[in-house]
Protein backbone atom coordinates (compact mmCIF):
# COMPACT_ATOMS: atom_id res chain seq x y z
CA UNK A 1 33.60 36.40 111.49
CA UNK A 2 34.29 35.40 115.09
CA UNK A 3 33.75 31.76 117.04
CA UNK A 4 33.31 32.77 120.43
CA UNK A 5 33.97 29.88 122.70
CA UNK A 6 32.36 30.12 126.15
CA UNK A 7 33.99 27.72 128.43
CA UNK A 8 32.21 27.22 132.12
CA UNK A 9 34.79 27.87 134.85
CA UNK A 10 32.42 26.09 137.55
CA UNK A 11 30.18 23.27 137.90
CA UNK A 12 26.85 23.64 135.93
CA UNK A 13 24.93 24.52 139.33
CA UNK A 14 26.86 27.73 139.63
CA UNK A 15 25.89 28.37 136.26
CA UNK A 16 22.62 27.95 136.24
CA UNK A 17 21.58 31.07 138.61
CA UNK A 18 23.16 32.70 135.84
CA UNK A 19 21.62 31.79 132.51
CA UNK A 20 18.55 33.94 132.72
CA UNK A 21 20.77 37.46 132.81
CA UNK A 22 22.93 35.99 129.91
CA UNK A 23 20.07 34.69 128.26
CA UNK A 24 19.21 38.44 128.00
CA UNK A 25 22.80 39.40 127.45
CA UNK A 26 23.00 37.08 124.06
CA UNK A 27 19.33 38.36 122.91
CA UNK A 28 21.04 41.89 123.14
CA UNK A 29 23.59 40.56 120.96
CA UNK A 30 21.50 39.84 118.26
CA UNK A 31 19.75 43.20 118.47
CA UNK A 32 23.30 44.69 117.61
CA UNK A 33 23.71 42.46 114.47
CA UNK A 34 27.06 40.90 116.03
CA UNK A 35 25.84 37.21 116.73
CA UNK A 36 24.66 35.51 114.12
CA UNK A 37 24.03 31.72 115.75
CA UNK A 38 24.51 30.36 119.15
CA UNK A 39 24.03 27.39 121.35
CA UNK A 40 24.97 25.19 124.25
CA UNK A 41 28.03 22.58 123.55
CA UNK A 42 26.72 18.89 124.33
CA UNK A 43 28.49 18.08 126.46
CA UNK A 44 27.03 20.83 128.42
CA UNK A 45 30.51 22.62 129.33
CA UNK A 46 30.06 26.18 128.07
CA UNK A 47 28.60 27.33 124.33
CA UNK A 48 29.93 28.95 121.14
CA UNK A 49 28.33 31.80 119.86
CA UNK A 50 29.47 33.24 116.01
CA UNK A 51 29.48 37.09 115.37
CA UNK A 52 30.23 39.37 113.17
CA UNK A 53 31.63 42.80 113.80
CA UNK A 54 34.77 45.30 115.62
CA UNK A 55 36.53 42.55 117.66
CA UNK A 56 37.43 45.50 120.37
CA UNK A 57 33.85 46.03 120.27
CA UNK A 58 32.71 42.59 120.65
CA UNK A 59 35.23 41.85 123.24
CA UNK A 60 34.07 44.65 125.22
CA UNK A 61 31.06 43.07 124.95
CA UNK A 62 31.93 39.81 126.40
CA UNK A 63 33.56 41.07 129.56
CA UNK A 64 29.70 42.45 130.44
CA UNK A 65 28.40 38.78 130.14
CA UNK A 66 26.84 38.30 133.26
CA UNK A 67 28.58 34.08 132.36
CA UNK A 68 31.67 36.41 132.96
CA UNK A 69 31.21 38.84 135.73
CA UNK A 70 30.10 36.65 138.04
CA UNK A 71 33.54 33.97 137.56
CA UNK A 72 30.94 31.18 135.74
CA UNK A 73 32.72 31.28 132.78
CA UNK A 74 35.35 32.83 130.27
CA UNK A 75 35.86 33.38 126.37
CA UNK A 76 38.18 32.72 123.81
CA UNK A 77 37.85 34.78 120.33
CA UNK A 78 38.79 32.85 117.33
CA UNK A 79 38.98 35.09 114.08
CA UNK A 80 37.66 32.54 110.86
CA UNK A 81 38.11 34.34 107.27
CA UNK A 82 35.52 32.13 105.36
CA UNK A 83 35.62 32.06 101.64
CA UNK A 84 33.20 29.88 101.00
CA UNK A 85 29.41 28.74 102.41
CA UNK A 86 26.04 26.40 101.69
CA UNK A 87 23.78 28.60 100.28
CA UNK A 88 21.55 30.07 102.76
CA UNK A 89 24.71 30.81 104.51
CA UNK A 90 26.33 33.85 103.11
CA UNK A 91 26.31 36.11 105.57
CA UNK A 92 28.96 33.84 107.37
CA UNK A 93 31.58 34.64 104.40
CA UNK A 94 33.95 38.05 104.97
């Protein structure tokens, strides 16, 4: 499992000429399988996104998010080896 931590690099009106294309980016995600739940941090300063899958592959991945190529915003991967969830939750656990 993976916490992806988007962090905005530039005020939010940069951003937001962005969000559509990653919008798309993150529903592309999902059609992989790799994300499993993501969302906006409130305070609105970036998002975190959790995934599952080959970190090279993910991480290749994340240098395509439109957030990232255009400067908006950058990533840090956090590796989390869960052994234990709510139920409902299980696919979080490794």
């Amino acid at each position: 499992m993976f916490v992806l931590n988007v962090t905005y690099l530039a005020p939010i009106e940069a951003v937001e000429p962005h969000i559509e294309a990653h919008m798309k980016w993150v529903a592309e995600g999902y059609e992989r399988g790799w994300f499993l739940a993501s969302g906006r941090k409130n305070p609105r300063t970036g998002g975190i996104i959790l995934a599952k899958g080959n970190r090279e592959e993910i991480e290749a991945y994340l240098a395509q998010d439109p957030f990232v190529t255009s400067g908006v915003a950058k990533y840090e991967v956090t590796e989390a080896l869960f052994s234990r969830t709510a139920p409902g939750l299980e696919a979080l656990a490794n």
